[in-house]
Protein backbone atom coordinates (compact mmCIF):
# COMPACT_ATOMS: atom_id res chain seq x y z
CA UNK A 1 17.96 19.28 -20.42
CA UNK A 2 17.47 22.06 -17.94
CA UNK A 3 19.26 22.31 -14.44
CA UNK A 4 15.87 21.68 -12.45
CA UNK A 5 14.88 19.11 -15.07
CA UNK A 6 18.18 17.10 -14.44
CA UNK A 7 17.49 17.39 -10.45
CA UNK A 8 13.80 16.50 -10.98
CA UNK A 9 14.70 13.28 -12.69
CA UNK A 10 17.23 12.32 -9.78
CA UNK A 11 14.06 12.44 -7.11
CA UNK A 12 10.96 11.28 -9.26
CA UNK A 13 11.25 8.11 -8.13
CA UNK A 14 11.61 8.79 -4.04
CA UNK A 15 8.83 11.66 -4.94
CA UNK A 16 6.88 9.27 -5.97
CA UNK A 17 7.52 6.87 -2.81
CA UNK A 18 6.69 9.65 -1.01
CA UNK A 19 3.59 10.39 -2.78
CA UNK A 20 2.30 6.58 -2.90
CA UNK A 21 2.45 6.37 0.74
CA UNK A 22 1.16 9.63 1.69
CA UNK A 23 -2.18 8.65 -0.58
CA UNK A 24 -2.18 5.01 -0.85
CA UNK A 25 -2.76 5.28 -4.56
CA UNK A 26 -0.03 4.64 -7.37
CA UNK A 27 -2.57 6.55 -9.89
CA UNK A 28 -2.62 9.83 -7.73
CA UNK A 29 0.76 9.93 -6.64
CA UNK A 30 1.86 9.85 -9.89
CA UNK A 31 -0.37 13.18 -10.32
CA UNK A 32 1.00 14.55 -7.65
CA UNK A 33 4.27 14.01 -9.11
CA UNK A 34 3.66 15.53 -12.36
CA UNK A 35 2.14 18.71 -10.67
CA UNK A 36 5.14 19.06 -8.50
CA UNK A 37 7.39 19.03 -11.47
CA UNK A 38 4.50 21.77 -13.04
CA UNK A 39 4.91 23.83 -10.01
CA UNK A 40 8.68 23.51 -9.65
CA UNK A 41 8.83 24.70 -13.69
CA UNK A 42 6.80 27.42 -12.93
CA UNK A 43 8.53 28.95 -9.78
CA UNK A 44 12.14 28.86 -11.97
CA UNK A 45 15.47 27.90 -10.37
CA UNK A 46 15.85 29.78 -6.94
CA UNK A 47 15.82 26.92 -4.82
CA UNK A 48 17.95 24.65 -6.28
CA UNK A 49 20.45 24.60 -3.91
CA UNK A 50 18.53 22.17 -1.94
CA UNK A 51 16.27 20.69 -5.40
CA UNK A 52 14.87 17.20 -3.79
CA UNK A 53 13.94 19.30 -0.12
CA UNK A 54 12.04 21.67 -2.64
CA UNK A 55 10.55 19.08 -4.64
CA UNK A 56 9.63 17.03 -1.42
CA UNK A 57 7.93 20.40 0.44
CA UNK A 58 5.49 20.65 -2.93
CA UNK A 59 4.57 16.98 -3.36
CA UNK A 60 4.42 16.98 0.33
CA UNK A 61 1.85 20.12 0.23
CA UNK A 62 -0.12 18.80 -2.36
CA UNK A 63 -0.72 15.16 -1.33
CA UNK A 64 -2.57 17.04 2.06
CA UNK A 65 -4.46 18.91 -0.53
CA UNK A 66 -5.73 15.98 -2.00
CA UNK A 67 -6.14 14.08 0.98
CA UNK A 68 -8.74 16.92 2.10
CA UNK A 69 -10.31 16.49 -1.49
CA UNK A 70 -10.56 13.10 -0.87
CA UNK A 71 -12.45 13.12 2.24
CA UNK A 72 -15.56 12.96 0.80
CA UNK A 73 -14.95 10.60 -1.69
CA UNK A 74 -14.13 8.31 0.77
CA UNK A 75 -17.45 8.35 2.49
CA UNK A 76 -19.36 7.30 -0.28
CA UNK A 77 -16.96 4.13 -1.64
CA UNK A 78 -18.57 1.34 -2.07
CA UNK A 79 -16.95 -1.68 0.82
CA UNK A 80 -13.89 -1.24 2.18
CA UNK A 81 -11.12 0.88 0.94
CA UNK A 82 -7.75 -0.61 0.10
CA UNK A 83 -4.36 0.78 -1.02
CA UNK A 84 -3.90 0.76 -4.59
CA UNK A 85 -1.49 -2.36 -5.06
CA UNK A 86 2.36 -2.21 -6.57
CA UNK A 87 4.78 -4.81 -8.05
CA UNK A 88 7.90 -1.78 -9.12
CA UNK A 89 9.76 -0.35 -5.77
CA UNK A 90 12.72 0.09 -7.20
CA UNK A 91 13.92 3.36 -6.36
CA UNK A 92 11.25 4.57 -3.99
CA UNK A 93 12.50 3.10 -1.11
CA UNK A 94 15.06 5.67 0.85
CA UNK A 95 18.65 5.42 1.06
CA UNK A 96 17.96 5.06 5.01
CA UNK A 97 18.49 3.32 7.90
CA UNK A 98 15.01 3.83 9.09
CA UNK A 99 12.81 1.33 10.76
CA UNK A 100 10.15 1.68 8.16
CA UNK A 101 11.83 3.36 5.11
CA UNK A 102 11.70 -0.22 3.12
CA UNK A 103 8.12 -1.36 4.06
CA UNK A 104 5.50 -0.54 1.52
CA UNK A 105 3.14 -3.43 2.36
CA UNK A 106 -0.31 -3.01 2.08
CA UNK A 107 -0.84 -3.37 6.17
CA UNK A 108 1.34 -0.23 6.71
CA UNK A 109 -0.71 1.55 4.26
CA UNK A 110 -3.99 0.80 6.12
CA UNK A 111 -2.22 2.12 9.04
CA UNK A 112 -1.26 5.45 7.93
CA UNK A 113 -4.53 5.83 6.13
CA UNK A 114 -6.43 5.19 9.35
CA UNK A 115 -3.94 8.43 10.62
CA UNK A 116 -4.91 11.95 10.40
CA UNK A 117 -3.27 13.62 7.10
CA UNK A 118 -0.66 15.77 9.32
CA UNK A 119 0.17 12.88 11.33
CA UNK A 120 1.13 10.76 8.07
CA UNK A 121 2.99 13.40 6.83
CA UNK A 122 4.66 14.04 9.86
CA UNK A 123 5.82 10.68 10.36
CA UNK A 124 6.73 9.96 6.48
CA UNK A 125 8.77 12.85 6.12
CA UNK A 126 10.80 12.06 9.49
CA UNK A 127 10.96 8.30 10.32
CA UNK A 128 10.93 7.58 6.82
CA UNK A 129 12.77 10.18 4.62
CA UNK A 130 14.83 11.66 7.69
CA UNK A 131 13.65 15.04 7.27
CA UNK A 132 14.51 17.40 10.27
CA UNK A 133 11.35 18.59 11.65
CA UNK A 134 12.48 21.95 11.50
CA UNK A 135 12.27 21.50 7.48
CA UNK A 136 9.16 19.63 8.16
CA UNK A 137 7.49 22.73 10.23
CA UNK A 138 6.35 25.03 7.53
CA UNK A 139 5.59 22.04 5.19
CA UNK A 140 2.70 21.23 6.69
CA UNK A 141 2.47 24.49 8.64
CA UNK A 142 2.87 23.07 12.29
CA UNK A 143 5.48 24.33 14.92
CA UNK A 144 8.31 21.96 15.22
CA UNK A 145 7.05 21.35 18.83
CA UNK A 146 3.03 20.54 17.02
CA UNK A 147 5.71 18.11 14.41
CA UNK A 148 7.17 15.95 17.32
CA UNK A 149 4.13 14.98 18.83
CA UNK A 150 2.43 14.32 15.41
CA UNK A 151 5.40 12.24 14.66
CA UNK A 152 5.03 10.37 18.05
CA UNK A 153 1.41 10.02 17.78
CA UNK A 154 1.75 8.46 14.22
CA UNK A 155 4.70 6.29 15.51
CA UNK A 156 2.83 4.30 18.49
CA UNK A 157 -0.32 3.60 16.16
CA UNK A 158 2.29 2.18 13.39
CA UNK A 159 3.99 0.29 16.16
CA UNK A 160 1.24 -0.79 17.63
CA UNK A 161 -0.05 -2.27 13.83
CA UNK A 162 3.27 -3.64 12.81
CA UNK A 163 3.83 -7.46 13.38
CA UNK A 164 5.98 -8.61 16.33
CA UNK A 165 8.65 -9.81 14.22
CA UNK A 166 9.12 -9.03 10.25
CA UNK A 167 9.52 -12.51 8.74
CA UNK A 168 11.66 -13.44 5.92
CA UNK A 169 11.56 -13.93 2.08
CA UNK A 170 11.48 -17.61 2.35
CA UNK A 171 8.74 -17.86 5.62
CA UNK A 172 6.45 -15.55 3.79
CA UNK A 173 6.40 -17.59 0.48
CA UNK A 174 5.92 -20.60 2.26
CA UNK A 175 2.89 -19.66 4.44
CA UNK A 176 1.74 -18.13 0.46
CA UNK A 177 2.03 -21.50 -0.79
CA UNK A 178 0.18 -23.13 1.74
CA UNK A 179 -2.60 -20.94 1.84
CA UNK A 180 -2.89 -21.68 -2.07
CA UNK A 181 -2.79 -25.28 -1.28
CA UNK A 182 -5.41 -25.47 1.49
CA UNK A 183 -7.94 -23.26 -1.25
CA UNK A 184 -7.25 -25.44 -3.58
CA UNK A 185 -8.06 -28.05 -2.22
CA UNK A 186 -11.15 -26.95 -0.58
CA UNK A 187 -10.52 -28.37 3.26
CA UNK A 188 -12.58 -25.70 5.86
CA UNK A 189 -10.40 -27.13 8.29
CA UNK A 190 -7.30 -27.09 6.64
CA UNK A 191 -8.33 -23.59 6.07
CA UNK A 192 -8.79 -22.74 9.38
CA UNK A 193 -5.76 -23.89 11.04
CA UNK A 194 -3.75 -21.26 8.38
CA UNK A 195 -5.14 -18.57 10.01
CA UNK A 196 -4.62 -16.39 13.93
CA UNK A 197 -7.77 -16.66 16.24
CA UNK A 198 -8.06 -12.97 14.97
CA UNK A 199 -6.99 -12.56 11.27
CA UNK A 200 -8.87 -10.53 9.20
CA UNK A 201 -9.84 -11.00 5.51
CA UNK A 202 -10.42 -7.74 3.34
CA UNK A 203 -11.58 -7.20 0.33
CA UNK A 204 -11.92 -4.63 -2.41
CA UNK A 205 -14.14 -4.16 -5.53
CA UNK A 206 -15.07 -0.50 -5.30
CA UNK A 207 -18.85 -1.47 -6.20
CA UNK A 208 -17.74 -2.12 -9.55
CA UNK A 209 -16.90 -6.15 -8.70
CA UNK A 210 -18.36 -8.24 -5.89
CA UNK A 211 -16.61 -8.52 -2.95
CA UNK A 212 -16.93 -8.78 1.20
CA UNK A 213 -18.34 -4.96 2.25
CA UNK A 214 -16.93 -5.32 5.25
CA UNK A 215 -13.66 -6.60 7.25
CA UNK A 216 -14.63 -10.71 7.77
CA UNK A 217 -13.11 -11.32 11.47
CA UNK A 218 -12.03 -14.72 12.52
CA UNK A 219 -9.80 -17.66 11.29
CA UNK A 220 -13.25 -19.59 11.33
CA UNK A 221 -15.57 -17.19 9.67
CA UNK A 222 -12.79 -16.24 6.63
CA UNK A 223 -12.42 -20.11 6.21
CA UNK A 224 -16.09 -20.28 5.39
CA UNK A 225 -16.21 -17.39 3.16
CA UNK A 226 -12.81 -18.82 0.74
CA UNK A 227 -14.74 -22.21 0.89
CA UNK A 228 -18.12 -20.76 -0.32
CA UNK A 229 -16.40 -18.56 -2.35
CA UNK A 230 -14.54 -21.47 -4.55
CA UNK A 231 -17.60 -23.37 -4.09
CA UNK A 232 -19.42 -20.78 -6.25
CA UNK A 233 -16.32 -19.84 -8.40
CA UNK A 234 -15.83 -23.76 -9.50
CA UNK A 235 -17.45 -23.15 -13.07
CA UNK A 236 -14.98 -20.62 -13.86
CA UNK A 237 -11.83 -22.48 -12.69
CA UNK A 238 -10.78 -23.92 -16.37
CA UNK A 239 -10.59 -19.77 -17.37
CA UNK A 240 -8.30 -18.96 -14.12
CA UNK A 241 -4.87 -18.43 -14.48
CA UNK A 242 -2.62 -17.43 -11.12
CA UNK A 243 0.69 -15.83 -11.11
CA UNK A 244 3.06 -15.09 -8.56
CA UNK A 245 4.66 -11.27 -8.63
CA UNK A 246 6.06 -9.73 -5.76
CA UNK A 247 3.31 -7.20 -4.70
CA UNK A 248 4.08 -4.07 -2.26
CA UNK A 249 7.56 -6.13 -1.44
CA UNK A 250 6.70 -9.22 -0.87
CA UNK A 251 5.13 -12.45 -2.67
CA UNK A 252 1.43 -12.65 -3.77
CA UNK A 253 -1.17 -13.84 -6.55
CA UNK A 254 -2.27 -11.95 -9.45
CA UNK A 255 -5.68 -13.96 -10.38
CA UNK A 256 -6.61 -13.94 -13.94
CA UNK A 257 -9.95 -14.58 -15.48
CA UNK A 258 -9.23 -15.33 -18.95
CA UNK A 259 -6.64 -13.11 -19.94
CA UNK A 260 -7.82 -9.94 -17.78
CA UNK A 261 -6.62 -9.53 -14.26
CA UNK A 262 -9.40 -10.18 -11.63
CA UNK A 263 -7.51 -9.42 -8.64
CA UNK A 264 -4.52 -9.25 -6.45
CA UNK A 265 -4.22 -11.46 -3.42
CA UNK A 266 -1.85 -10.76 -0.17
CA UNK A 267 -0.95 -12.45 2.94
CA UNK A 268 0.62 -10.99 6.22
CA UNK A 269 2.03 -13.60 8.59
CA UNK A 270 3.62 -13.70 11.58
CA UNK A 271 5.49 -17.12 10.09
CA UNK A 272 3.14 -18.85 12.47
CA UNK A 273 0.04 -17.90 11.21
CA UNK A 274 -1.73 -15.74 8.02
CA UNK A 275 -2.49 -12.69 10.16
CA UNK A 276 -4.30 -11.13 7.47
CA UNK A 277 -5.69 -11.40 3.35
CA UNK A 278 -5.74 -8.29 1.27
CA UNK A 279 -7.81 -9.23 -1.83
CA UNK A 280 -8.15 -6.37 -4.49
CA UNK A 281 -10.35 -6.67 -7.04
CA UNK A 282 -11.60 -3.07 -8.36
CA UNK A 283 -10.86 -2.65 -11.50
CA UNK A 284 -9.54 0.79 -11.33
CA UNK A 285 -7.04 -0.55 -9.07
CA UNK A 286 -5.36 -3.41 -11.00
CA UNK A 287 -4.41 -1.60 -14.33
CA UNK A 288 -0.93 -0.74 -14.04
CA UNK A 289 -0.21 -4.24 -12.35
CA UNK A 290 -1.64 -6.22 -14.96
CA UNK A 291 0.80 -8.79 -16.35
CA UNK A 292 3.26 -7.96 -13.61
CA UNK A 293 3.84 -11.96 -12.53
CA UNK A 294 5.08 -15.18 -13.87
CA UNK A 295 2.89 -18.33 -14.28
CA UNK A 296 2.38 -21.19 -11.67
């Protein structure tokens, strides 16, 4: 194995963390990571004296590629866009101290999506992966003066998004469980009371499986939907099979039809209250998460 080979392998994985959370998408940051290794290959040896700095400045250059690319594909998907859901984060997590460098959930992601692409990568490569931003400068060809304010931009918006307090393991599986109870069980009201005055319910089926085209607003209003959803869903209960697997870093449903994975659900909660429900169920999302869980 070659010298830039055996460095490569060391920072796939954090490449790859990188890459996921730049593009919200496990399929194209694992493109991106392949064409960084291409590129690295290509240009030889000279800058291995700092190898995962190199790696990170062409991973880092290509995800803004794509994101321009993916401008316009944006525009015409069908609903609303969600982040492509994970259940392995071993190893893309940094070695760091940083407020955010262990949060991958799916919340986070919507945030830095909603950011520009030079803002995302301003604030990835320094809050998250501690990058100086005078490394970060001619990465995404900014002054280090244009970097800090990019960074600080990016930071209040993420701030602004992130819950008041992070609750634990144990809270989060229990609000998980009782949300499965009260749809289970069918109870509007029951329902209801699960859920902040202004939770939001989104969904995801890329046109290719039916789903809510927009954001549904409300604890009221997202009761109503689950209820008339099961309501309609009750013939195919006997072929549904749930699993529990721990998705983006913390606990959720993978919802089987049969033996083929119809979606992934997700919960964010204060501990108090289900704050929001991230239900993916396009296809081209759930592939590589497919018989990720363990049976309930």
């Amino acid at each position: 194995m070659s010298d830039l080979s055996a460095e490569f392998l060391k920072s796939r994985r954090r490449l790859f963390g990188l890459a996921y959370r730049m593009l919200g998408s496990a399929a194209d940051a694992e493109d991106i990571v392949q064409e960084t290794y291409l590129r690295a290959s290509r240009a030889g040896a000279a800058e291995l004296k700092t190898p995962e700095a190199y790696f990170v400045s062409i991973a880092s250059r290509l995800c803004l590629d794509h994101l321009k690319a993916a401008r316009a594909t944006r525009e015409i998907y069908v609903g609303h866009w969600l982040p492509e859901p994970i259940t392995d984060t071993d190893g893309i997590t940094p070695e760091s101290a940083a407020a955010y460098a262990d949060d991958l959930s799916l919340a986070l992601l919507m945030t830095l999506d909603r950011l520009s692409a030079h803002e995302r990568a301003a604030f990835l490569l320094h809050d998250v992966f501690d990058m100086p931003y005078e490394e970060i400068a001619p990465i995404i060809d900014r002054s280090q003066a244009a970097c800090r304010q990019l960074a600080a931009r990016a930071r209040k918006e993420v701030r602004t998004g992130r819950p008041a307090r992070r609750v634990s393991t144990e809270e989060h599986r229990a609000m998980l469980m009782r949300f499965a109870r009260a749809v289970a069980e069918g109870g509007e009201d029951d329902l209801k009371s699960l859920f902040a005055d202004d939770a939001v319910f989104y969904s995801d089926g890329g046109g290719a499986k039916p789903s809510a085209l927009n954001p549904i607003r409300g604890a009221g209003n997202i009761a109503r939907f689950i209820v008339g959803i099961e309501k309609k869903s009750a013939a195919l209960r006997a072929h549904r099979r749930v699993e529990m697997a721990e998705i983006n870093g913390a606990v959720g449903f993978l919802i089987y039809d049969g033996d083929a994975l119809d979606q992934s659900v997700s919960i964010e909660t204060d501990g108090e209250k289900i704050t929001a429900v991230f239900a993916i169920r396009n296809p081209a999302k759930l592939g590589a998460i497919a018989g990720a869980g363990r049976a309930q």
